[in-house]
C-alpha atoms as a PDB file:
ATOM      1  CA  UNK A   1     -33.240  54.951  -1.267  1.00  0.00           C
ATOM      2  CA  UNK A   2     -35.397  52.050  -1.998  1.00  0.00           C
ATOM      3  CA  UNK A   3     -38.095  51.403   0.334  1.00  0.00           C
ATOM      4  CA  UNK A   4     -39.964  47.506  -0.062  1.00  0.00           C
ATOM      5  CA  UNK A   5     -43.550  47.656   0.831  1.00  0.00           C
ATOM      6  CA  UNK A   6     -44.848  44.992   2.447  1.00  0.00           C
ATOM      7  CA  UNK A   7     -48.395  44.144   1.529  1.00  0.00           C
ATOM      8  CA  UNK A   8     -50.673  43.187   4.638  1.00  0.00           C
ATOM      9  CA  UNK A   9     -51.827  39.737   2.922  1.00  0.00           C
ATOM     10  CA  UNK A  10     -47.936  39.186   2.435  1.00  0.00           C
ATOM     11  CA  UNK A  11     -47.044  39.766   6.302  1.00  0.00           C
ATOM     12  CA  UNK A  12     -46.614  37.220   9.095  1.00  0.00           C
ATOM     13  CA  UNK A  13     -49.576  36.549  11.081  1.00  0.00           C
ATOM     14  CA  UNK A  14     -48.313  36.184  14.763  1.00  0.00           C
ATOM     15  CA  UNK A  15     -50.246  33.212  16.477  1.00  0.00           C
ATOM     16  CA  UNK A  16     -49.380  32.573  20.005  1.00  0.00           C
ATOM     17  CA  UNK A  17     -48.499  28.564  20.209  1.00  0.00           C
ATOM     18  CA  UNK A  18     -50.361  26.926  23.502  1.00  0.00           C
ATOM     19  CA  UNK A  19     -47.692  25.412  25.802  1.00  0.00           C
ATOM     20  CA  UNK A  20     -48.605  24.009  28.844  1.00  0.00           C
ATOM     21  CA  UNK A  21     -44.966  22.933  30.450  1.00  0.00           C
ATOM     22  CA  UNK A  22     -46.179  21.623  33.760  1.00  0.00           C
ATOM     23  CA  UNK A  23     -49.010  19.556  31.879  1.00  0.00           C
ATOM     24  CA  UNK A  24     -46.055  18.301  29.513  1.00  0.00           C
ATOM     25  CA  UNK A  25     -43.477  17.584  31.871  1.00  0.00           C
ATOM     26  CA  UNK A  26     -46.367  15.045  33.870  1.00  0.00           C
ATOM     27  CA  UNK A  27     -47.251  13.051  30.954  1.00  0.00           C
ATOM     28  CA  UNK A  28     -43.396  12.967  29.744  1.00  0.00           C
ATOM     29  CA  UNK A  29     -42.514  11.380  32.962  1.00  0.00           C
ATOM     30  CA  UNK A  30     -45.229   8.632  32.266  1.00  0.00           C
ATOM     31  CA  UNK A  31     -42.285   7.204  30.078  1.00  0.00           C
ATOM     32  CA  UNK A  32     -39.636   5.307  32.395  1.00  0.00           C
ATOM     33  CA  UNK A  33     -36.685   6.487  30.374  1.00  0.00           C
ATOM     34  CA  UNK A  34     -37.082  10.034  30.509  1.00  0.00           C
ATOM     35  CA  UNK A  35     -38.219   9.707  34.453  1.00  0.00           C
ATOM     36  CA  UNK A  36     -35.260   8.172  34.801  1.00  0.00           C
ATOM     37  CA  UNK A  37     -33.277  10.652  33.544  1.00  0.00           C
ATOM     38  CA  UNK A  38     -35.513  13.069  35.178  1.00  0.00           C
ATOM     39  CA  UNK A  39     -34.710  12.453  38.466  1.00  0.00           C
ATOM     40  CA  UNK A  40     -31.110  11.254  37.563  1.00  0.00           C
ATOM     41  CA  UNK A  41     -30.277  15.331  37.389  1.00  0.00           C
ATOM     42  CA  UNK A  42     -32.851  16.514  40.019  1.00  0.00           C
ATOM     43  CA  UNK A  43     -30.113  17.058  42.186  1.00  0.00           C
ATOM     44  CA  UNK A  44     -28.023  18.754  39.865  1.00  0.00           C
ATOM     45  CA  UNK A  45     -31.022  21.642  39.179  1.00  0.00           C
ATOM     46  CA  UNK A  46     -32.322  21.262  43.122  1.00  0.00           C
ATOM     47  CA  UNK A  47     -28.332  22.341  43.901  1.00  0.00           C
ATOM     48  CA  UNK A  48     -28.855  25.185  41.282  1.00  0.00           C
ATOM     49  CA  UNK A  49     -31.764  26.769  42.314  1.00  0.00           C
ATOM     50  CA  UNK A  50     -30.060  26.972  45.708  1.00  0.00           C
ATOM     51  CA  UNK A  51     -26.853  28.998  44.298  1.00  0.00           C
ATOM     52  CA  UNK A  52     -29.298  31.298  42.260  1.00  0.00           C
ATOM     53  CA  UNK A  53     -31.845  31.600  44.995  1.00  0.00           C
ATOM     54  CA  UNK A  54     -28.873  33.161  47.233  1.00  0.00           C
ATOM     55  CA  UNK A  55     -27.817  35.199  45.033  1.00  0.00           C
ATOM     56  CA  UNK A  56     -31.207  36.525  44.114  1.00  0.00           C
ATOM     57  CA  UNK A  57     -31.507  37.023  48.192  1.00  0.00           C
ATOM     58  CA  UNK A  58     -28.432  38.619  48.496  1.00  0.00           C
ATOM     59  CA  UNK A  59     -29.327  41.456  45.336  1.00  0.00           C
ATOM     60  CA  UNK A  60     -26.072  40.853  43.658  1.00  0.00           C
ATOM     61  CA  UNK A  61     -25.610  40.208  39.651  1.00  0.00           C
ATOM     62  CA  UNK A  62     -23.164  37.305  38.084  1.00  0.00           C
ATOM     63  CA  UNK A  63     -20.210  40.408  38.147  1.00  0.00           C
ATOM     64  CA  UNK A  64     -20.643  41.319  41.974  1.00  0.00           C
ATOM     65  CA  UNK A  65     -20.386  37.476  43.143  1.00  0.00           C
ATOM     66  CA  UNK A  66     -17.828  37.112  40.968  1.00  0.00           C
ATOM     67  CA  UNK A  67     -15.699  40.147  41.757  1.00  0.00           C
ATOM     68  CA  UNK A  68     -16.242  39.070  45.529  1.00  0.00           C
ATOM     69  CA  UNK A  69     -14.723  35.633  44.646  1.00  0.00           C
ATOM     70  CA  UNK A  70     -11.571  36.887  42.780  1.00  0.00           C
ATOM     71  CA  UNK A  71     -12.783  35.806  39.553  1.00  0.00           C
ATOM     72  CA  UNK A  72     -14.131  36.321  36.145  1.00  0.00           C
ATOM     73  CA  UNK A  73     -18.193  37.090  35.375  1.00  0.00           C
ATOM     74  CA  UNK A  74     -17.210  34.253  32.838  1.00  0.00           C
ATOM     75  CA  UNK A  75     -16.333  31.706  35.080  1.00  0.00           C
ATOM     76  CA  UNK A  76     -18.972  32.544  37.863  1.00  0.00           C
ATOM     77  CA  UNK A  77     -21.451  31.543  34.794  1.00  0.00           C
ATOM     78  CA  UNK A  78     -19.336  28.391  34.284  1.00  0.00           C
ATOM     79  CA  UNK A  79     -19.560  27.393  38.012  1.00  0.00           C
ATOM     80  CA  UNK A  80     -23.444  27.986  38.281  1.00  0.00           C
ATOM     81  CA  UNK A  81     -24.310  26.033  34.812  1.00  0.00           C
ATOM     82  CA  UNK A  82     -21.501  22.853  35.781  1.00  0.00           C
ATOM     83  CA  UNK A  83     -24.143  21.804  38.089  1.00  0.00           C
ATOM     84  CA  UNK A  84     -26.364  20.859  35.856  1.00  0.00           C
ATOM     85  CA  UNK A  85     -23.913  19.668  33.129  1.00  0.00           C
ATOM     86  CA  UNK A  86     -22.558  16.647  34.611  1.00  0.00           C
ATOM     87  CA  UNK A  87     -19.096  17.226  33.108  1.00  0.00           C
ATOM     88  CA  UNK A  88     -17.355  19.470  36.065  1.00  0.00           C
ATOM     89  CA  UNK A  89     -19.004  19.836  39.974  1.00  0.00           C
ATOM     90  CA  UNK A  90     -17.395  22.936  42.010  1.00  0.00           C
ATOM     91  CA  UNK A  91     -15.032  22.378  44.371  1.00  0.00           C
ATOM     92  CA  UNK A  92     -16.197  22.389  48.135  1.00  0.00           C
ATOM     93  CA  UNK A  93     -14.290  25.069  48.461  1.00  0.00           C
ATOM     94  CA  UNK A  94     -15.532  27.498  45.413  1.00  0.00           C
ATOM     95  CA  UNK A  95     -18.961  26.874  46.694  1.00  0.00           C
ATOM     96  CA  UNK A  96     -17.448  28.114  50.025  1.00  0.00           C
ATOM     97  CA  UNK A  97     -16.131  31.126  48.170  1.00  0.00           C
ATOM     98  CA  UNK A  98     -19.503  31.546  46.765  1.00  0.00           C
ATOM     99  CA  UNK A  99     -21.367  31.259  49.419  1.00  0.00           C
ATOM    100  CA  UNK A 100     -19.188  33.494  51.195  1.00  0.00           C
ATOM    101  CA  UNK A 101     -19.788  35.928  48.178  1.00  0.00           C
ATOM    102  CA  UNK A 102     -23.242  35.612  48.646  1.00  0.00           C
ATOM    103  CA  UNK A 103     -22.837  36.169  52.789  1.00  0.00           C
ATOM    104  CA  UNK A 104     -24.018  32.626  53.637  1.00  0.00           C
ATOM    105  CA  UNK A 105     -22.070  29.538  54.736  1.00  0.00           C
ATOM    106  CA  UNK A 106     -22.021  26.366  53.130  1.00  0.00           C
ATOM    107  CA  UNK A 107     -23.696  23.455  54.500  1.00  0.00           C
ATOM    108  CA  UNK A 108     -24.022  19.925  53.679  1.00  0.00           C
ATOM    109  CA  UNK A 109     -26.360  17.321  54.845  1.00  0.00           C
ATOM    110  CA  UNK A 110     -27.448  14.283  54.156  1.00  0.00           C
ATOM    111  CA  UNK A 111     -31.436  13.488  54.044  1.00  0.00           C
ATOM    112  CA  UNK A 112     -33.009  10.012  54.312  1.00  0.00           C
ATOM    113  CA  UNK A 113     -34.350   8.993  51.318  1.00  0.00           C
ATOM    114  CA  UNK A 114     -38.329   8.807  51.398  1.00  0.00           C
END
């Protein structure tokens, strides 16, 4: 069995990289375009945080919402990321079924724009 030794001045230094996301995300939206887009999908990830926040609340995984709904793990995922890809919203009534799954009720309003 051959065995490669690796010398120490031939190894991989790990070097944490700095990141700073909430510093980067302020000056990015100093550019119009991406603030635009920005808050273009705010509403998308604002309704996404919701679904996830229930189901944090309500202790259950992707597989016991989705078992409570009648359908696949596979498609729960599907439903929770469509939010924030733009290409296919949930039904009102699978985000009744979820939030049933989840033992809440679904309500809509609509909020006056500051």
């Amino acid at each position: 069995m051959n065995k490669q030794v690796v010398r120490q001045d031939d190894a991989m230094e790990y070097r944490p990289v700095q990141a700073e996301p909430l510093v980067e995300l302020e000056r990015d939206l100093q550019d119009p375009a991406f603030r635009a887009e920005w808050e273009a999908i705010a509403d998308e990830f604002a309704a996404l945080d919701i679904l996830l926040d229930a189901r944090r609340r309500a202790g259950l995984t992707q597989e016991q919402v989705a078992e409570r709904m009648g359908v696949k793990q596979s498609a729960l995922a599907r439903i929770e990321t469509s939010l924030t890809s733009r290409k296919h919203s949930p039904s009102l009534a699978t985000l009744r079924k979820y939030a049933a799954a989840v033992g809440c009720k679904l309500e809509i309003r609509l909020a006056p724009r500051s």
